[in-house]
C-alpha atoms as a PDB file:
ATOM      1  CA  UNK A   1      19.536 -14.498  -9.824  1.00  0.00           C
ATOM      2  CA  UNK A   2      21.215 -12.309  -6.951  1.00  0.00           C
ATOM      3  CA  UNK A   3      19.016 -10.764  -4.204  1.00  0.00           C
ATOM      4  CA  UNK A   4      18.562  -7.473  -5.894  1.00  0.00           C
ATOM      5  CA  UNK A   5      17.621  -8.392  -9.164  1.00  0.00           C
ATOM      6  CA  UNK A   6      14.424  -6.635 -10.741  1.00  0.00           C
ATOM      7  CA  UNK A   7      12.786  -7.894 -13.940  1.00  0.00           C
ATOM      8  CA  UNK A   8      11.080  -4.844 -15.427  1.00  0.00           C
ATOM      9  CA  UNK A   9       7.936  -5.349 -17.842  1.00  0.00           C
ATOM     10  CA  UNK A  10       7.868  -2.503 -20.087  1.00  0.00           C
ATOM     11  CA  UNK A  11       5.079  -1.577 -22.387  1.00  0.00           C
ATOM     12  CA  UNK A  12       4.331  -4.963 -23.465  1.00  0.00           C
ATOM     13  CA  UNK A  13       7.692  -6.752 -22.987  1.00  0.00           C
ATOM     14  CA  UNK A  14       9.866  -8.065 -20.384  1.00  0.00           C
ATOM     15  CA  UNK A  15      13.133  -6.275 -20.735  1.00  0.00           C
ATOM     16  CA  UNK A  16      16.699  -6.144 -18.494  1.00  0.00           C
ATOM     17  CA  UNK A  17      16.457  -3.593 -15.862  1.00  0.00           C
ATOM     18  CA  UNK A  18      19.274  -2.115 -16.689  1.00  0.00           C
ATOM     19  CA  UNK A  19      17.841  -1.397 -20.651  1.00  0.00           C
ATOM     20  CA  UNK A  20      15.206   0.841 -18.618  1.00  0.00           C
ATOM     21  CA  UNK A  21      15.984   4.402 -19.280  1.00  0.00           C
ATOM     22  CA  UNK A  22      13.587   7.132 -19.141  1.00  0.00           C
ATOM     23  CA  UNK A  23      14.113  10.699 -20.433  1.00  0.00           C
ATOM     24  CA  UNK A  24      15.656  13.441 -18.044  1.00  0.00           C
ATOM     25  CA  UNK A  25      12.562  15.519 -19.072  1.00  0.00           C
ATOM     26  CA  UNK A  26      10.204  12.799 -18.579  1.00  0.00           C
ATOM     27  CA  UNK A  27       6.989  14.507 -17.179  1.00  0.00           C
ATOM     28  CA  UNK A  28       6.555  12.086 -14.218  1.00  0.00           C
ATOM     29  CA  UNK A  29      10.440  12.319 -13.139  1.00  0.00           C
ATOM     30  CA  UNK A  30       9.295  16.528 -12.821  1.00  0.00           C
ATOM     31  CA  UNK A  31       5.808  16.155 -11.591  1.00  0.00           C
ATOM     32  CA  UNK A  32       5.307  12.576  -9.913  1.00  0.00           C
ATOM     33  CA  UNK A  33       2.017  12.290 -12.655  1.00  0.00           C
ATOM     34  CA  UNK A  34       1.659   8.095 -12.368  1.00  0.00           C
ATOM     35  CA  UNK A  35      -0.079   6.149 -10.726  1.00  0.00           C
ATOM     36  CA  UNK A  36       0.476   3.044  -8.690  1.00  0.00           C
ATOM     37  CA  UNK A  37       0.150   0.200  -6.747  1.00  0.00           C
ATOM     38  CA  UNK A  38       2.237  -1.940  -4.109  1.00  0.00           C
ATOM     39  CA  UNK A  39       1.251  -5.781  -4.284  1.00  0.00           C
ATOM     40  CA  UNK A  40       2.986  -8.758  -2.473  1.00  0.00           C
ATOM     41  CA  UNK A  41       3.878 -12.140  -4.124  1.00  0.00           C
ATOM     42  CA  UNK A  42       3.897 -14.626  -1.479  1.00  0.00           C
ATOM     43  CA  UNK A  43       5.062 -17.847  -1.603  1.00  0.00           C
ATOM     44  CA  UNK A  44       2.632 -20.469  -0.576  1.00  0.00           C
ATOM     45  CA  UNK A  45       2.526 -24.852  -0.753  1.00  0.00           C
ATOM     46  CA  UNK A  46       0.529 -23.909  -4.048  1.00  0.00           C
ATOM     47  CA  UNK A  47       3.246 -22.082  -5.401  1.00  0.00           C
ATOM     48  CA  UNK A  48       4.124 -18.344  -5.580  1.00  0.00           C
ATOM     49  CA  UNK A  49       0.387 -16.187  -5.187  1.00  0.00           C
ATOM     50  CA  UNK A  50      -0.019 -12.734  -5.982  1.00  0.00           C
ATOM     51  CA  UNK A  51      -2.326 -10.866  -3.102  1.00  0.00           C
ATOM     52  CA  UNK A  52      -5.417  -9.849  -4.698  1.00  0.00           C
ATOM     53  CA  UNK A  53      -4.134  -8.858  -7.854  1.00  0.00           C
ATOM     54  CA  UNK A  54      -7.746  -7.812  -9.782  1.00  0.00           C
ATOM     55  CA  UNK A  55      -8.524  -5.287  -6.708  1.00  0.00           C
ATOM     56  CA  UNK A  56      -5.026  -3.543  -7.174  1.00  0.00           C
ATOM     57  CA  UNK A  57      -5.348  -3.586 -11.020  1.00  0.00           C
ATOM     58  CA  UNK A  58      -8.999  -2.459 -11.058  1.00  0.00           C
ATOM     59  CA  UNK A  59      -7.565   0.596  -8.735  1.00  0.00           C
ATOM     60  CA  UNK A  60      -4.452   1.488 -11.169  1.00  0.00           C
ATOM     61  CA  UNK A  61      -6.754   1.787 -13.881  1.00  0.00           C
ATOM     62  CA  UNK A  62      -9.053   3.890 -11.824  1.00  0.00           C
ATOM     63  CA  UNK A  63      -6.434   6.541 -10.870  1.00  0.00           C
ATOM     64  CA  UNK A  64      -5.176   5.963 -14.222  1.00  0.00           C
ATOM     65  CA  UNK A  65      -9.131   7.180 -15.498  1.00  0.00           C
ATOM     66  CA  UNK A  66      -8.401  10.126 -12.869  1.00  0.00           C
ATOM     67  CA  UNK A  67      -5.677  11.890 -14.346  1.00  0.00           C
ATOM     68  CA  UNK A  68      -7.005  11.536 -17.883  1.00  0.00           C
ATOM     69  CA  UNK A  69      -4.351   8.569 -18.971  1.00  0.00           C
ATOM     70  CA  UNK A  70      -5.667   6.777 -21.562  1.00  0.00           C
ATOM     71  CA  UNK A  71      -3.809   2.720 -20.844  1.00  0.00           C
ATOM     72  CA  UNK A  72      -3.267   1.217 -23.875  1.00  0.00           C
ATOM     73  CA  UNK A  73      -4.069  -2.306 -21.676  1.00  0.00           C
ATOM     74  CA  UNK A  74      -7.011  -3.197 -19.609  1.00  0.00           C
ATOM     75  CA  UNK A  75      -7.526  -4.799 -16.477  1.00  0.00           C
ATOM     76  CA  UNK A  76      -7.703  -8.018 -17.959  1.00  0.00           C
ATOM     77  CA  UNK A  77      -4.379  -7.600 -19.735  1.00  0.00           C
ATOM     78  CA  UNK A  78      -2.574  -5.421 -17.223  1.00  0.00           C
ATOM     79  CA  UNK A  79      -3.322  -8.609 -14.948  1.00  0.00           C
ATOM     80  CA  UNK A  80      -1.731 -11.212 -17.387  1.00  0.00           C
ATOM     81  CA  UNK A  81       1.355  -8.791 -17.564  1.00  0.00           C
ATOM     82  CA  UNK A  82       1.957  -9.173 -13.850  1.00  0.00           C
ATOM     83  CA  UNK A  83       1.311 -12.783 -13.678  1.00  0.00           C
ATOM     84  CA  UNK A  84       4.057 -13.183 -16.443  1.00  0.00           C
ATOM     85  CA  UNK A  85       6.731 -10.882 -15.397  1.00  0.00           C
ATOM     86  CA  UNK A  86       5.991 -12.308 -11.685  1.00  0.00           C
ATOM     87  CA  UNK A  87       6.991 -15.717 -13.939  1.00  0.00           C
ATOM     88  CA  UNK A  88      10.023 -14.254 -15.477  1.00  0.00           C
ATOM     89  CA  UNK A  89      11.172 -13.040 -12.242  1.00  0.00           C
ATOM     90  CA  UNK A  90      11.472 -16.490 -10.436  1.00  0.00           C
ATOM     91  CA  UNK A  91      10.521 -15.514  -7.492  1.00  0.00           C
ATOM     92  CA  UNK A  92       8.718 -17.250  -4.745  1.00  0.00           C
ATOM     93  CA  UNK A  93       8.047 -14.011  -2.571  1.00  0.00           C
ATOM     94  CA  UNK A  94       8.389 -10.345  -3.715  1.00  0.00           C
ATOM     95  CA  UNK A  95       6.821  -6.508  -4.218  1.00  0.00           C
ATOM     96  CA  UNK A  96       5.347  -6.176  -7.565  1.00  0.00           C
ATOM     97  CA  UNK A  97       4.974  -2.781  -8.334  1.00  0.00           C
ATOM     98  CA  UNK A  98       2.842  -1.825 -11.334  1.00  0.00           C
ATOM     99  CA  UNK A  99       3.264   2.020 -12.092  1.00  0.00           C
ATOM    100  CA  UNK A 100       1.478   3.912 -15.023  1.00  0.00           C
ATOM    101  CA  UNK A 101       3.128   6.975 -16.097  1.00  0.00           C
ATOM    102  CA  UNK A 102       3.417  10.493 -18.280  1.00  0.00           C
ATOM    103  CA  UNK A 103       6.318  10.616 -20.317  1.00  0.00           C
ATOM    104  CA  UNK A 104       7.686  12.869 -22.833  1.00  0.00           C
ATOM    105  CA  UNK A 105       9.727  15.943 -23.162  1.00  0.00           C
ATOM    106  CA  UNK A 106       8.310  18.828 -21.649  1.00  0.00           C
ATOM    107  CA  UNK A 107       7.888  20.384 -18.615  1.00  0.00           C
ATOM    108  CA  UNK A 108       4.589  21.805 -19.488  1.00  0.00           C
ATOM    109  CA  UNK A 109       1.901  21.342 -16.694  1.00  0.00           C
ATOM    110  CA  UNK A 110      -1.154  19.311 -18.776  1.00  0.00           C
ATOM    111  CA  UNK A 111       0.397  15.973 -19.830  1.00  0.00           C
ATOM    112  CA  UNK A 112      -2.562  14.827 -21.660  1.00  0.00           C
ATOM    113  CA  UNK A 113      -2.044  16.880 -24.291  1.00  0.00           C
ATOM    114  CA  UNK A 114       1.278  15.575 -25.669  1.00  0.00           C
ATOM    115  CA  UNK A 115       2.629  13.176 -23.343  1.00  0.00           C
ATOM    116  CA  UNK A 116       2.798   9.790 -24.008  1.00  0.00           C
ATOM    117  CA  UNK A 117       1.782   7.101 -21.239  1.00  0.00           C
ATOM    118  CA  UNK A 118       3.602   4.154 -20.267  1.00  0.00           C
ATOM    119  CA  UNK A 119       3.060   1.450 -18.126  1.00  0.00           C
ATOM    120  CA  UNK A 120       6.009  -0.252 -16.208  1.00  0.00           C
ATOM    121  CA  UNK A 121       5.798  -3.292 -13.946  1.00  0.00           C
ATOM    122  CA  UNK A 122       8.774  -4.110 -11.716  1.00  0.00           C
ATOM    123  CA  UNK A 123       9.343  -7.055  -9.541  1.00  0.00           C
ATOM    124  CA  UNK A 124      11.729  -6.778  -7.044  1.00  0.00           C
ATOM    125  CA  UNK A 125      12.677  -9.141  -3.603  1.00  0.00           C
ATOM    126  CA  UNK A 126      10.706  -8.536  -0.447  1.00  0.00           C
ATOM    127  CA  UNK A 127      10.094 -10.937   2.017  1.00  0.00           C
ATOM    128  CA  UNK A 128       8.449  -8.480   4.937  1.00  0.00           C
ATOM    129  CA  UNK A 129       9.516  -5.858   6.825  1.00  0.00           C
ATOM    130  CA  UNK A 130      11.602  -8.418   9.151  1.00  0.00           C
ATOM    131  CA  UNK A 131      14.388 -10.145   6.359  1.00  0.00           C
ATOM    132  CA  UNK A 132      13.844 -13.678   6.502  1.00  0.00           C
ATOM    133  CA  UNK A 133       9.720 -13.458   8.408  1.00  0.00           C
ATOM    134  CA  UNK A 134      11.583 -13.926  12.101  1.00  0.00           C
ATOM    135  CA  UNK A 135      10.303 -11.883  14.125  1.00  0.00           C
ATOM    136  CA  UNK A 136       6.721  -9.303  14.476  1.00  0.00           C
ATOM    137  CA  UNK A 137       7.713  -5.671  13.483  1.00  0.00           C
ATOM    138  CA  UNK A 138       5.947  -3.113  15.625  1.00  0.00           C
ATOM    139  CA  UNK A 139       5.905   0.339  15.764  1.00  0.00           C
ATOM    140  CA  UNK A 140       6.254   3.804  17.797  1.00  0.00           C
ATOM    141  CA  UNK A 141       4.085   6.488  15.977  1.00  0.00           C
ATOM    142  CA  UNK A 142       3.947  10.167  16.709  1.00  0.00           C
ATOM    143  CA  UNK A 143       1.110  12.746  15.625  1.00  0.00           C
ATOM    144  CA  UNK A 144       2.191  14.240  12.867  1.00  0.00           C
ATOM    145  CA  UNK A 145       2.755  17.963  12.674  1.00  0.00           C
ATOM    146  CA  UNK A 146       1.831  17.895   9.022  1.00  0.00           C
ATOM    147  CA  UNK A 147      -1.813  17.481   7.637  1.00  0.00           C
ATOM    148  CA  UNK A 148      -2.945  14.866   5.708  1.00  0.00           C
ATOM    149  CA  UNK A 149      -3.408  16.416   1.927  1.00  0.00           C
ATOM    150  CA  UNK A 150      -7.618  16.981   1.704  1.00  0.00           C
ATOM    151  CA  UNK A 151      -9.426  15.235  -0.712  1.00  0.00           C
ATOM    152  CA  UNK A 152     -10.541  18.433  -1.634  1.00  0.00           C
ATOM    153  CA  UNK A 153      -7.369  19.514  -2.984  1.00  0.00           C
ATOM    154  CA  UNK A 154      -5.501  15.595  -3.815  1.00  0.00           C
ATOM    155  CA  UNK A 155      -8.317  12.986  -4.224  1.00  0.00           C
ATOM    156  CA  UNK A 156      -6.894  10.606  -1.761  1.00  0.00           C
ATOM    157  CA  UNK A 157      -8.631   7.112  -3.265  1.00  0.00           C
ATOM    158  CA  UNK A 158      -6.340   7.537  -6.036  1.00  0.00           C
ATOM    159  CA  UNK A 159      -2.323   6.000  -5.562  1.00  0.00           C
ATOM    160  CA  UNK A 160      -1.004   8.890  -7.677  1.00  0.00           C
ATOM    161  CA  UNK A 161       3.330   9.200  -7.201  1.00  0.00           C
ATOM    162  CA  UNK A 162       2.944  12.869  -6.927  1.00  0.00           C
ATOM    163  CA  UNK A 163       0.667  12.799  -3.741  1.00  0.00           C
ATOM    164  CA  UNK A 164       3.096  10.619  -1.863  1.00  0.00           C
ATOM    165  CA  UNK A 165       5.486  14.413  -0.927  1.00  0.00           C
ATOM    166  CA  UNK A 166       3.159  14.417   1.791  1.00  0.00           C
ATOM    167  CA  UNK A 167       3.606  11.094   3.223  1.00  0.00           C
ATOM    168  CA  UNK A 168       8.104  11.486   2.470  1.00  0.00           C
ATOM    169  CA  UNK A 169       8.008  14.916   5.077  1.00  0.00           C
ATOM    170  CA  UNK A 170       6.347  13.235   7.675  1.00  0.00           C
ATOM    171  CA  UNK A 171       7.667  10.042   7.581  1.00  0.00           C
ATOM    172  CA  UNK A 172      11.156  12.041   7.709  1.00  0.00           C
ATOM    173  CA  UNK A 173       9.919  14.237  10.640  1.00  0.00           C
ATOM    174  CA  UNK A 174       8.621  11.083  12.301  1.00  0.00           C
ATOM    175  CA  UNK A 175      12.380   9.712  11.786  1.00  0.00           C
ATOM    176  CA  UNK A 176      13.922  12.709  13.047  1.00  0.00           C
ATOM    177  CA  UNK A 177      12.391  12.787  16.034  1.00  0.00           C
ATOM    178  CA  UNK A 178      13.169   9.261  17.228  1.00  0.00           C
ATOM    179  CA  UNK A 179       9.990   7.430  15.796  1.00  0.00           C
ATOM    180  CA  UNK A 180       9.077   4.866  13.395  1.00  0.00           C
ATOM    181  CA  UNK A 181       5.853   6.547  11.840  1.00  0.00           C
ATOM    182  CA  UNK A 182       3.383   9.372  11.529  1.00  0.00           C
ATOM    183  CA  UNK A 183      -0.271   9.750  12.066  1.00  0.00           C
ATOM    184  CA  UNK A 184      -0.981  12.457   9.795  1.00  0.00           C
ATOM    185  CA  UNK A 185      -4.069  14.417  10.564  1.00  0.00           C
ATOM    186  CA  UNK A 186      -7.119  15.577   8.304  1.00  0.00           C
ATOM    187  CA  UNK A 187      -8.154  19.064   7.874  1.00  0.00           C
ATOM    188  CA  UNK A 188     -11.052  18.340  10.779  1.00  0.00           C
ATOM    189  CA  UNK A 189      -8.582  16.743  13.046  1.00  0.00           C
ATOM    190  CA  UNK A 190      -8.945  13.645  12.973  1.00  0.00           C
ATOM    191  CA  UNK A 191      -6.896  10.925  12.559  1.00  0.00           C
ATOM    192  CA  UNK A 192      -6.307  10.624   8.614  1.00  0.00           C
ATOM    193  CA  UNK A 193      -3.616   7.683   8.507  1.00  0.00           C
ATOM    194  CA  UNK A 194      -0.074   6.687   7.949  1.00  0.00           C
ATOM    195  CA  UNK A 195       2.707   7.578   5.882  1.00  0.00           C
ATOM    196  CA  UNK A 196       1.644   4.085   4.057  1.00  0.00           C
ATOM    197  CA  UNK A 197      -0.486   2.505   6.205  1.00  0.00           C
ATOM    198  CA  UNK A 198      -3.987   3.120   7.500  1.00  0.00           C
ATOM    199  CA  UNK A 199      -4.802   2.643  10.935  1.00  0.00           C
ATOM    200  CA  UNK A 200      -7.022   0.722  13.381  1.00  0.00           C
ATOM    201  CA  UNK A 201      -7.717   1.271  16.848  1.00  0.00           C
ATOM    202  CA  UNK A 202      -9.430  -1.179  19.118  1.00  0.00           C
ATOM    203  CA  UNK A 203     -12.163   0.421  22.325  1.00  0.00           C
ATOM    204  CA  UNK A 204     -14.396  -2.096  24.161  1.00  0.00           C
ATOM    205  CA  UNK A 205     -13.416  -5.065  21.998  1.00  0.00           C
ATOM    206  CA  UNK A 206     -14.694  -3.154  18.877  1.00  0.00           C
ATOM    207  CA  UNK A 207     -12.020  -3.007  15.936  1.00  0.00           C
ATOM    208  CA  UNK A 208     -12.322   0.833  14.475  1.00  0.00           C
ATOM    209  CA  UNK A 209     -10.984   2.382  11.072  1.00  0.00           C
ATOM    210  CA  UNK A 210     -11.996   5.485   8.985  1.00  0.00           C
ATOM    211  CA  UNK A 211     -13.027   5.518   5.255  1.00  0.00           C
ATOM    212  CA  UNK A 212     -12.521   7.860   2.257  1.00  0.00           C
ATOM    213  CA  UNK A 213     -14.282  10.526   4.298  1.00  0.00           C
ATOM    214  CA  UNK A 214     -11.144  11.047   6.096  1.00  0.00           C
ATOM    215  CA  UNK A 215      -9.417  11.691   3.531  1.00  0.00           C
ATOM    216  CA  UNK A 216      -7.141   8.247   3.404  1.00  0.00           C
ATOM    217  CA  UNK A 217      -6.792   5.907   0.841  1.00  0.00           C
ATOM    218  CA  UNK A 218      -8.993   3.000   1.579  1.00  0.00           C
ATOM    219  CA  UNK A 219      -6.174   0.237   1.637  1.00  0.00           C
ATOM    220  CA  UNK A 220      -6.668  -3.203  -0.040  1.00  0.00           C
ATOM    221  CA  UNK A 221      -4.694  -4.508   3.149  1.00  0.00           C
ATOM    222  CA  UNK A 222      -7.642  -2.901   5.187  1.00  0.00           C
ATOM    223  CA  UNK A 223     -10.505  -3.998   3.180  1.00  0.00           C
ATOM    224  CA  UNK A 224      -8.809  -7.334   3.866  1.00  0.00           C
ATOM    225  CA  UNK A 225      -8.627  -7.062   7.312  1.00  0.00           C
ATOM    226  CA  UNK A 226     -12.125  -6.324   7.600  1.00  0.00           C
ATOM    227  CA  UNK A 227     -13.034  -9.062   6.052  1.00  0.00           C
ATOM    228  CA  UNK A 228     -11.558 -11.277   8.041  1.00  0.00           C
ATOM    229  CA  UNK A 229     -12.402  -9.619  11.414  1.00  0.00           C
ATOM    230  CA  UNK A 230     -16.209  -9.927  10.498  1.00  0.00           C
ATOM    231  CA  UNK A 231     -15.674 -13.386   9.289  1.00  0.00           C
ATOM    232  CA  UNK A 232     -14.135 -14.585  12.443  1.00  0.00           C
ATOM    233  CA  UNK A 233     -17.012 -12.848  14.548  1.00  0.00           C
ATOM    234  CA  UNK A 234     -15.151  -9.420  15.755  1.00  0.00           C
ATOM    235  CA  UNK A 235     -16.891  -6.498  16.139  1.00  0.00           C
ATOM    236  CA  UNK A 236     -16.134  -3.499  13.575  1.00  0.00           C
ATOM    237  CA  UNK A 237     -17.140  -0.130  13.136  1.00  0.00           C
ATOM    238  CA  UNK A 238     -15.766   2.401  10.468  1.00  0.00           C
ATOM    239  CA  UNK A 239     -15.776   5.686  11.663  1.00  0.00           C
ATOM    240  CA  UNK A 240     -13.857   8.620  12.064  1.00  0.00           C
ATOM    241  CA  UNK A 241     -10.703   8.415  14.428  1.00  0.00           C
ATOM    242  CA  UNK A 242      -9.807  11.542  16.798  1.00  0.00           C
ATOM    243  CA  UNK A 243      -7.114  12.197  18.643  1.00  0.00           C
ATOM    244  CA  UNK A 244      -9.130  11.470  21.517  1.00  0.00           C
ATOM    245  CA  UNK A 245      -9.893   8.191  20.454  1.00  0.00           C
ATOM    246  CA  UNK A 246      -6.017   7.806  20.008  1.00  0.00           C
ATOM    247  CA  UNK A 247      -5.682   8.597  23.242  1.00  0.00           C
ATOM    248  CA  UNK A 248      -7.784   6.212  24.641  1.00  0.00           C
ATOM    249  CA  UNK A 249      -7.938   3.206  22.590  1.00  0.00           C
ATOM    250  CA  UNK A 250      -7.195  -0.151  23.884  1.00  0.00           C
ATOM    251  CA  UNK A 251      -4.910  -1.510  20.865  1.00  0.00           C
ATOM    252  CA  UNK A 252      -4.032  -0.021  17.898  1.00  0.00           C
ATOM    253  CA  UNK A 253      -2.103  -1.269  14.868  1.00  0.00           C
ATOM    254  CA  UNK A 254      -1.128  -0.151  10.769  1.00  0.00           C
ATOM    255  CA  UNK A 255      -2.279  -2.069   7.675  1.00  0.00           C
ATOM    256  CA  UNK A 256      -0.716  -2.177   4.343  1.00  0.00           C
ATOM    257  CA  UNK A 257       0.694  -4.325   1.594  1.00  0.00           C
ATOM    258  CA  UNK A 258       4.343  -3.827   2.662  1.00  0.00           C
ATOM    259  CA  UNK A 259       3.481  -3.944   6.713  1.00  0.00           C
ATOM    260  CA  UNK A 260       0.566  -6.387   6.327  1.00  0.00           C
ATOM    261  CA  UNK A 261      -0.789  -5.814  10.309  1.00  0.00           C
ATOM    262  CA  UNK A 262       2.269  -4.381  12.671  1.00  0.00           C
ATOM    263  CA  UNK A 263       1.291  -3.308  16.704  1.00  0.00           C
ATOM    264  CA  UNK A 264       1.471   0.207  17.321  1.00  0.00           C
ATOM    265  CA  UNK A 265       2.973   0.091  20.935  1.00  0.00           C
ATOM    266  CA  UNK A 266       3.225   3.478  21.448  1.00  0.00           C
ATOM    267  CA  UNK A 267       1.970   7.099  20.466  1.00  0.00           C
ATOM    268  CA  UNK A 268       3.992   9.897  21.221  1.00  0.00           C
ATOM    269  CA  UNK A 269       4.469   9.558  25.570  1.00  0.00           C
ATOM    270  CA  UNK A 270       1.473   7.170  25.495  1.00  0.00           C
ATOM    271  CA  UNK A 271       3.297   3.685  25.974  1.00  0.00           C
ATOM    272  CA  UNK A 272       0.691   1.091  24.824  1.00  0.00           C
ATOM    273  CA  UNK A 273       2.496  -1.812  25.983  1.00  0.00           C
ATOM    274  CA  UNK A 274       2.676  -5.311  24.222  1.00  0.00           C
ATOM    275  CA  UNK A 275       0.667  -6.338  21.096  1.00  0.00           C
ATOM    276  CA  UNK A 276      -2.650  -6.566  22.110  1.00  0.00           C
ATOM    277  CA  UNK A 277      -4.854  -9.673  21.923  1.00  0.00           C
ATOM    278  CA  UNK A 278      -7.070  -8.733  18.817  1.00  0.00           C
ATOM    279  CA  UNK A 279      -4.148  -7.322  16.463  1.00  0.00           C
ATOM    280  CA  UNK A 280      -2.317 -10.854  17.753  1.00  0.00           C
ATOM    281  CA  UNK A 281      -5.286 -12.391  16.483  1.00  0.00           C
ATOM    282  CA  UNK A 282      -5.903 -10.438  12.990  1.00  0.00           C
ATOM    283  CA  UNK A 283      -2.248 -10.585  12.448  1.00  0.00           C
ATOM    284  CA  UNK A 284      -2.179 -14.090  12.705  1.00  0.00           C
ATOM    285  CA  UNK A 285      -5.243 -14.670  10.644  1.00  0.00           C
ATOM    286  CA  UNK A 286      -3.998 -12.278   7.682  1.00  0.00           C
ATOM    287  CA  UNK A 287      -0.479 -13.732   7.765  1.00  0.00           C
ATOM    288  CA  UNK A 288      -2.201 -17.005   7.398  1.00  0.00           C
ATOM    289  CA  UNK A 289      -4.513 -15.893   4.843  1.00  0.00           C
ATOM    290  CA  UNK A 290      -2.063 -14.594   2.119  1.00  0.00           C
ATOM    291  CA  UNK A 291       0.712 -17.513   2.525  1.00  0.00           C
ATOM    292  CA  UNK A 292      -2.239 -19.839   1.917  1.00  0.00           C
ATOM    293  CA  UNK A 293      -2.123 -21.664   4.709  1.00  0.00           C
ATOM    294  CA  UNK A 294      -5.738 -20.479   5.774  1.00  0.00           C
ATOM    295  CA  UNK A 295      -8.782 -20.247   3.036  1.00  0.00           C
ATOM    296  CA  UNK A 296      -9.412 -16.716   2.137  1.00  0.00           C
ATOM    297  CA  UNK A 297     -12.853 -15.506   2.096  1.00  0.00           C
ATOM    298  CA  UNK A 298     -12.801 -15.342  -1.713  1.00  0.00           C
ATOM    299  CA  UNK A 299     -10.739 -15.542  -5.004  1.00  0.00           C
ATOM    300  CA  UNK A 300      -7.653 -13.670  -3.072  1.00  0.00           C
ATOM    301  CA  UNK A 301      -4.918 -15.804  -4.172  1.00  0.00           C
ATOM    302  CA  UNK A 302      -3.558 -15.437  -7.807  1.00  0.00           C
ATOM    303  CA  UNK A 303      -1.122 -18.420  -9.158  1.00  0.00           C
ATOM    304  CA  UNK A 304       1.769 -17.682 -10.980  1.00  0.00           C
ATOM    305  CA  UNK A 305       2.385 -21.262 -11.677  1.00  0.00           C
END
């Protein structure tokens, strides 16, 4: 199997990736109407693991639920699909992506009326955002010039394709202007969260995130994280985040499936120096945690074999 090999899962059945077509006037390709989730197979002395597999599949069929797709799986079944095209794929460590999605042949706005849904699960290498796990990525971030889309208008505990325009211009604006990330803000002000990540600060030797309230997606990565902080007897709060605690905060760091926990080191002219002592210490934990290595605090870990 060569490096960039995907095996695709395809409405029941594991098929060649490059057998996967989809209609030029499929109503996702037009409107980004899926759903999704990001999940990391990681190998550990078990075996290959997938991360918390129910929580991501109980949250596809939620956003699924949210823009009226009716799956013809359930959780239970969506779950067994990713263990077995994880299987297929022979992978020790990868990104499985499970994606539910409109299609059809119309560019007509309400889907549920005549669009069929499908549900697609990919597998595809990853190892971490370093190639080969040398290494601890870290970050510059800027404030974002663009707002983070309100719940009000985008409900933002839902991983829907379509919402994710908002995350691709600031990322790019981020890029642009010489920095790794954004920190997009809510309609209030505050500090909403990353293109991809959500975001932690650390004041007084208290570990700090936001919720739903601020109009982020409440991360499976995050719920992880604090989990693990209050099981190893750190302080945490969750809270809104303003730009004055962004200013002032002692540490601060990104979580997500794809960046796990990576330092922020700086915020726009504000150099935060090295990784600070808590991330260090949540990073290590979490990194631990998922390569099993370290018990989890429950029923994390997912064989594939």
């Amino acid at each position: 199997m060569t490096r960039t090999a995907t095996t695709v899962w395809l409405d029941g059945k594991v098929i060649d990736d490059d057998q996967l077509h989809v209609h030029a006037l499929t109503h996702a390709l037009h409107y980004g109407s899926s759903v999704f989730e990001g999940v990391r197979v990681y190998a550990t002395p078990q075996g290959p693991a997938i991360f918390r597999l129910r929580e991501h599949v109980d949250r596809l069929v939620a956003g699924a639920a949210a823009y009226g797709m009716e799956l013809a799986w359930d959780a239970d079944a969506l779950a067994a699909a990713c263990v077995e095209t994880v299987r297929a794929s022979s992978r020790e460590a990868a990104y499985l992506r499970p994606l539910a999605f409109y299609g059809g042949e119309t560019v007509r706005l309400d889907p549920g009326r005549e669009c069929p849904v499908h549900v697609v699960i990919a597998v595809l290498p990853f190892d971490g955002l370093v190639p080969g796990g040398s290494g601890t990525p870290s970050f510059r971030a800027t404030v974002s010039p663009f707002m983070k889309t309100p719940s009000r208008a985008l409900p933002s505990t839902v991983k829907a394709g379509g919402h994710y325009t908002n995350s691709i211009r600031a990322l790019a604006d981020a890029h642009a202007r010489g920095f790794d990330e954004a920190l997009l803000r809510n309609e209030r002000g505050d500090i909403a969260e990353g293109s991809g990540e959500n975001v932690f600060i650390v004041r007084d030797g208290v570990v700090i995130t936001n919720d739903a309230d601020a109009d982020v997606l409440p991360g499976i990565t995050r719920a992880s994280v604090l989990a693990l902080a209050r099981e190893a007897g750190i302080t945490t709060r969750v809270r809104p985040i303003s730009t004055e605690d962004i200013a002032a905060c002692d540490e601060a760091f990104f979580t997500g499936t794809a960046a796990e926990v990576v330092p922020i080191v700086g915020i726009d002219e504000r150099d935060l120096g090295a990784e600070g002592p808590l991330t260090q210490r949540l990073r290590t934990i979490y990194a631990d945690v998922v390569r099993g290595r370290r018990a989890a605090p429950g029923p994390w870990l997912t064989q594939v074999s």
